[in-house]
Protein backbone atom coordinates (compact mmCIF):
# COMPACT_ATOMS: atom_id res chain seq x y z
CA UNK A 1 28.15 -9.70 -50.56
CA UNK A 2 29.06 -11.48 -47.13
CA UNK A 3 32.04 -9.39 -45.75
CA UNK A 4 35.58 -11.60 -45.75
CA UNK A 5 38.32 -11.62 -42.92
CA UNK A 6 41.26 -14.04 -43.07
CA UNK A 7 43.23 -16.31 -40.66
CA UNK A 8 46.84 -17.67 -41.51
CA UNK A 9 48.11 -19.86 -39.20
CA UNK A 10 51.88 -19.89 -39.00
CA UNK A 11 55.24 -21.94 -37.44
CA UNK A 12 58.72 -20.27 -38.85
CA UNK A 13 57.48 -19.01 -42.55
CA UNK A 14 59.57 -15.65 -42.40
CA UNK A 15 60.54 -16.84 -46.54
CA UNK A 16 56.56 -16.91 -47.56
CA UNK A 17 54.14 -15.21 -45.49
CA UNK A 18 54.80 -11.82 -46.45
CA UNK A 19 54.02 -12.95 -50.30
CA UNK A 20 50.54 -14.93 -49.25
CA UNK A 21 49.51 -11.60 -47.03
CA UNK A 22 49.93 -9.17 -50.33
CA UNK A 23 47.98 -11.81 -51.64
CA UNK A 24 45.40 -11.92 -49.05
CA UNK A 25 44.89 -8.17 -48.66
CA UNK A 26 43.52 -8.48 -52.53
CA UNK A 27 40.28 -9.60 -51.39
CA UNK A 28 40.38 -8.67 -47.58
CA UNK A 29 41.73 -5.87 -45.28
CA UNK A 30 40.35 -7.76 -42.59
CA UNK A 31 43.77 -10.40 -41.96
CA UNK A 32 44.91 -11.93 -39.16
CA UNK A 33 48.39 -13.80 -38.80
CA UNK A 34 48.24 -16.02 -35.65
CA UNK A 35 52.45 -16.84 -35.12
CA UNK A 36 52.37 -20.15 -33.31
CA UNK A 37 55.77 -20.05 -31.40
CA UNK A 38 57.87 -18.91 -33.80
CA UNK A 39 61.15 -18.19 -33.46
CA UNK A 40 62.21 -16.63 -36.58
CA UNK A 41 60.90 -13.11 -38.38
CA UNK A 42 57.32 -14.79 -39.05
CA UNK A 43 55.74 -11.73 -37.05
CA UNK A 44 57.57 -9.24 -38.47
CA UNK A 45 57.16 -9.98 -42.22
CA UNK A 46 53.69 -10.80 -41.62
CA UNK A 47 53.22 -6.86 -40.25
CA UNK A 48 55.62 -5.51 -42.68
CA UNK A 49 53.59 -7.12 -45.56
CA UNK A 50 50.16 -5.66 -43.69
CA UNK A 51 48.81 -8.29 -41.59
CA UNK A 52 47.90 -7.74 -37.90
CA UNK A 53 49.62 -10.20 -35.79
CA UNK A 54 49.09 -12.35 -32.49
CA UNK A 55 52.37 -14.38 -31.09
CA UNK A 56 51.73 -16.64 -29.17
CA UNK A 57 54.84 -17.37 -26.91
CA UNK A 58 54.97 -21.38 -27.30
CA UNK A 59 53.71 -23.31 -30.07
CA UNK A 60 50.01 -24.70 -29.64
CA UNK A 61 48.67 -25.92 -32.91
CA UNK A 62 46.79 -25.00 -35.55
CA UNK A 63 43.58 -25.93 -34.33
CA UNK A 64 43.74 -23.11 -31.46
CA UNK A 65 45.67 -20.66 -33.18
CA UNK A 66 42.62 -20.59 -35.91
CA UNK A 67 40.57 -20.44 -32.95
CA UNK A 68 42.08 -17.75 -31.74
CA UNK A 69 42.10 -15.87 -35.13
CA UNK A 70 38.23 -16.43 -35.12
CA UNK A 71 37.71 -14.43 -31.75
CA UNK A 72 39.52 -11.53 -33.48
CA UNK A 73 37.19 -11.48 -36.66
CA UNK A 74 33.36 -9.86 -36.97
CA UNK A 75 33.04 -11.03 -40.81
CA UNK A 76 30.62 -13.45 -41.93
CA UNK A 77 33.32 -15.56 -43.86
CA UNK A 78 36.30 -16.46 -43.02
CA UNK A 79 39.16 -17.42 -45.33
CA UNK A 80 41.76 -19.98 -44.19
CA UNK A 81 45.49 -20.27 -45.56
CA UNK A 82 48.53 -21.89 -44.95
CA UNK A 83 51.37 -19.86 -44.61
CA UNK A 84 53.58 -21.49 -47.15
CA UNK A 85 51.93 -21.20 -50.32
CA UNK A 86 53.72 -20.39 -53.44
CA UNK A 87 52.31 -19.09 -57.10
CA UNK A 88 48.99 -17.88 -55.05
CA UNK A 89 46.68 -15.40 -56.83
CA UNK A 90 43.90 -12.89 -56.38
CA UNK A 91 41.74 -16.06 -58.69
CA UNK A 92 42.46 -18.20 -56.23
CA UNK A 93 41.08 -16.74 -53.40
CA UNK A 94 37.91 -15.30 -54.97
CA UNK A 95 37.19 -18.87 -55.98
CA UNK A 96 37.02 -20.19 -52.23
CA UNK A 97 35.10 -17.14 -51.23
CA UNK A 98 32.71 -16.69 -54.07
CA UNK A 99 30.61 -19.83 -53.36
CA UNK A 100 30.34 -19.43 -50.02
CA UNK A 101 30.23 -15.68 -49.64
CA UNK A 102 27.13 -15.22 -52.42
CA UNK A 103 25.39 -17.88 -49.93
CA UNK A 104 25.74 -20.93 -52.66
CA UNK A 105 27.38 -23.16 -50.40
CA UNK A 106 28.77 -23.30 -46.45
CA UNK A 107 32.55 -23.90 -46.81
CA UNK A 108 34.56 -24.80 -50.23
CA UNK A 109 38.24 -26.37 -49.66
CA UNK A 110 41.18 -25.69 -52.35
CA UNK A 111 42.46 -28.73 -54.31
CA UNK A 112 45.87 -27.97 -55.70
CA UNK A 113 46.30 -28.50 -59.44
CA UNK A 114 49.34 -28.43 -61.57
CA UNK A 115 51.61 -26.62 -59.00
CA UNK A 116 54.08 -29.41 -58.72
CA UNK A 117 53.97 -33.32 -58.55
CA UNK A 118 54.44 -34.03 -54.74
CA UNK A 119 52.12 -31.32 -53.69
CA UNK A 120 49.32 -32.25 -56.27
CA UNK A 121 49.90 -35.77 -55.23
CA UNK A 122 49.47 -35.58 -51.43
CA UNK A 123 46.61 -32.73 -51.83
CA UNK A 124 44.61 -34.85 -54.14
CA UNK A 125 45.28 -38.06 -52.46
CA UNK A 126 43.98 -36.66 -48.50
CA UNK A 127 41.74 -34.17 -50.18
CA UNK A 128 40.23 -33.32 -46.90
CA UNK A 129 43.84 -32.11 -45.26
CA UNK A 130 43.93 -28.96 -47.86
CA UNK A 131 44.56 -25.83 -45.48
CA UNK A 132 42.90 -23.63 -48.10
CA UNK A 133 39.30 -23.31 -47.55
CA UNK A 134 36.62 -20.49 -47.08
CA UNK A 135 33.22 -21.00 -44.77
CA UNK A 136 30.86 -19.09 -42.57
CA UNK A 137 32.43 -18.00 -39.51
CA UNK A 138 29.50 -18.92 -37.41
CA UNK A 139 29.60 -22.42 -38.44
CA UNK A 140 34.01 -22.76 -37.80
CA UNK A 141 33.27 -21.80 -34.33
CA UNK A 142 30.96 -25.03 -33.43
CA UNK A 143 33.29 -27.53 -34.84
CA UNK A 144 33.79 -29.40 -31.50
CA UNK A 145 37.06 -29.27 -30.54
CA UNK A 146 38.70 -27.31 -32.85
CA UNK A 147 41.35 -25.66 -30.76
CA UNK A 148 42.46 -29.04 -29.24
CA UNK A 149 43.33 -30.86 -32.67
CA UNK A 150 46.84 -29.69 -33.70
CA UNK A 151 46.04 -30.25 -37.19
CA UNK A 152 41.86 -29.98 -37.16
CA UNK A 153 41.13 -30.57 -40.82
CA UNK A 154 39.82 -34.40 -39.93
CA UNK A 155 37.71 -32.70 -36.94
CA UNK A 156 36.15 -30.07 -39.56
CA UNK A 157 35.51 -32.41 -42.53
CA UNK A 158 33.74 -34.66 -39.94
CA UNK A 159 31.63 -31.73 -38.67
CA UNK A 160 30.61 -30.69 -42.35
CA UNK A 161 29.02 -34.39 -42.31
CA UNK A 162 27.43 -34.02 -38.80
CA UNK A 163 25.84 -30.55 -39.56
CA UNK A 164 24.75 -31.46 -43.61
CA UNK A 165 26.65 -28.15 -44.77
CA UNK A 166 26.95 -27.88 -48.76
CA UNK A 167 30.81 -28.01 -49.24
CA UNK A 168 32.61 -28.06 -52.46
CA UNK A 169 36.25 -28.50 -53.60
CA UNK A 170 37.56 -25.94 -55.77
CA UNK A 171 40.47 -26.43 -57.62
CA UNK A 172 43.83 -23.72 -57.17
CA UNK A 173 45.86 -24.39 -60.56
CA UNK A 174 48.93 -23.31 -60.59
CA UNK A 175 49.58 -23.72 -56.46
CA UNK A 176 51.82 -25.33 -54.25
CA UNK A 177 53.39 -24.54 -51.33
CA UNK A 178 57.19 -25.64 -49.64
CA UNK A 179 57.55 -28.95 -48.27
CA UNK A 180 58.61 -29.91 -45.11
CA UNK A 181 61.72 -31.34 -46.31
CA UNK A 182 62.55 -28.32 -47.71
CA UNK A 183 62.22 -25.89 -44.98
CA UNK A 184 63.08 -28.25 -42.38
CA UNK A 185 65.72 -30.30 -44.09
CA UNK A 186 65.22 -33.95 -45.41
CA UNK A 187 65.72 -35.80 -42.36
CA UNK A 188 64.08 -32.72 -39.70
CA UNK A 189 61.23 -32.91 -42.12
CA UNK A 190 60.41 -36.58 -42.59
CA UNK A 191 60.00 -36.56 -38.61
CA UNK A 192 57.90 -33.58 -38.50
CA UNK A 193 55.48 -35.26 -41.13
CA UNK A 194 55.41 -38.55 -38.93
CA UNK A 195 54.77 -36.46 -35.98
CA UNK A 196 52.10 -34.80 -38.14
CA UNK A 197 50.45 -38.27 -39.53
CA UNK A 198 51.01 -39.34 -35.86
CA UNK A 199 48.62 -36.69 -34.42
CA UNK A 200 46.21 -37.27 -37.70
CA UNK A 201 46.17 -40.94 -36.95
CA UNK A 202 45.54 -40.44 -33.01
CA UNK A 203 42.36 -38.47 -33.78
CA UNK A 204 41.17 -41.26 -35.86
CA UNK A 205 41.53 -43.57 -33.39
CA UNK A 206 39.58 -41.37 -30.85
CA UNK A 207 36.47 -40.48 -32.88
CA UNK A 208 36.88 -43.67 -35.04
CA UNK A 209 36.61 -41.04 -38.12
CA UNK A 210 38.58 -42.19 -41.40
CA UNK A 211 41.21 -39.23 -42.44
CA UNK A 212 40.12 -39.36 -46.40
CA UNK A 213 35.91 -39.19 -46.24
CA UNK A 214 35.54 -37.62 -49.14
């Protein structure tokens, strides 16, 4: 079997990312929390729970930080998660990897199920956002322009079309993860959504791409 690292991208998640890296280290010892600016104990829960950590002094995006947690990997697949995720299992993650990792198919991407009406909702609605996913390293690193998109789901479900990978969604039962409104408060997270469907929006309009392809 293909060996596994893993990449968590992360802003301020000092409550959840120790929980998602015990979870992690079931299926890889290989995992790599990239802190983007954060300003709370991120870092330090993330090593406490066994991760190996990069800060990065300012916040850059997700794009680059999973860019930057692909120059520190020499596996063959790589296993993306978002930092935030709550009721996540061992299941879970062998489901992304298993497909891809036996050589079945290039990249699956999680579909939460069951883990709480707002989060199924949005998930299933922009399937092609999910954060969860599992692909060939190899084939991340020529998505073009993946460390300039702050948010570079759009930029990688357009390159699975450009490159005819075999993809698959996979559902998580079970899953959710903390809203923005939660962390952030209502008001502190309705803007950083807008900001966030603000960037989404802004690549569409440069590559012309829609944001829900598949």
């Amino acid at each position: 079997m293909a060996t596994v690292g893993v990449i968590i991208p992360a802003h301020n998640e000092e409550d959840t990312i120790s929980e998602v890296v015990y979870v992690a280290r079931s299926v890889s010892q290989e995992i790599w929390v990239i802190s983007d600016g954060s300003v709370d104990r991120t870092a330090e829960e993330a090593k406490r729970a066994g991760a190996r950590v990069i800060e990065l002094p300012e916040n850059v995006g997700k794009g680059a930080a999973i860019e930057i947690g692909l120059r520190q990997l020499n596996t063959e697949v790589v296993l993306l998660l978002d930092a935030d995720l709550l009721g996540l299992t061992e299941e879970h993650l062998r489901s992304l990897i298993s497909p891809v990792s036996s050589g079945e198919l290039d990249m699956t991407i999680g579909v939460f199920r069951d883990g709480g009406f707002m989060t199924d909702f949005g998930n299933r609605v922009i399937r092609n956002l999910s954060g969860q996913r599992a692909c060939r390293r190899s084939w991340l690193l020529q998505v073009p322009g993946l460390s300039a998109e702050r948010w570079p789901e759009p930029a990688i479900t357009d390159h699975l079309r450009g490159s005819l990978a075999r993809w698959s969604y996979v559902e998580l039962p079970n899953l959710t993860q903390v809203m923005k409104e939660e962390k952030r408060g209502f008001w502190r997270g309705i803007q950083h959504r807008s900001r966030m469907y603000l960037d989404l929006l802004g690549y569409r309009r440069r590559t012309r791409s829609p944001l829900s392809k598949y």
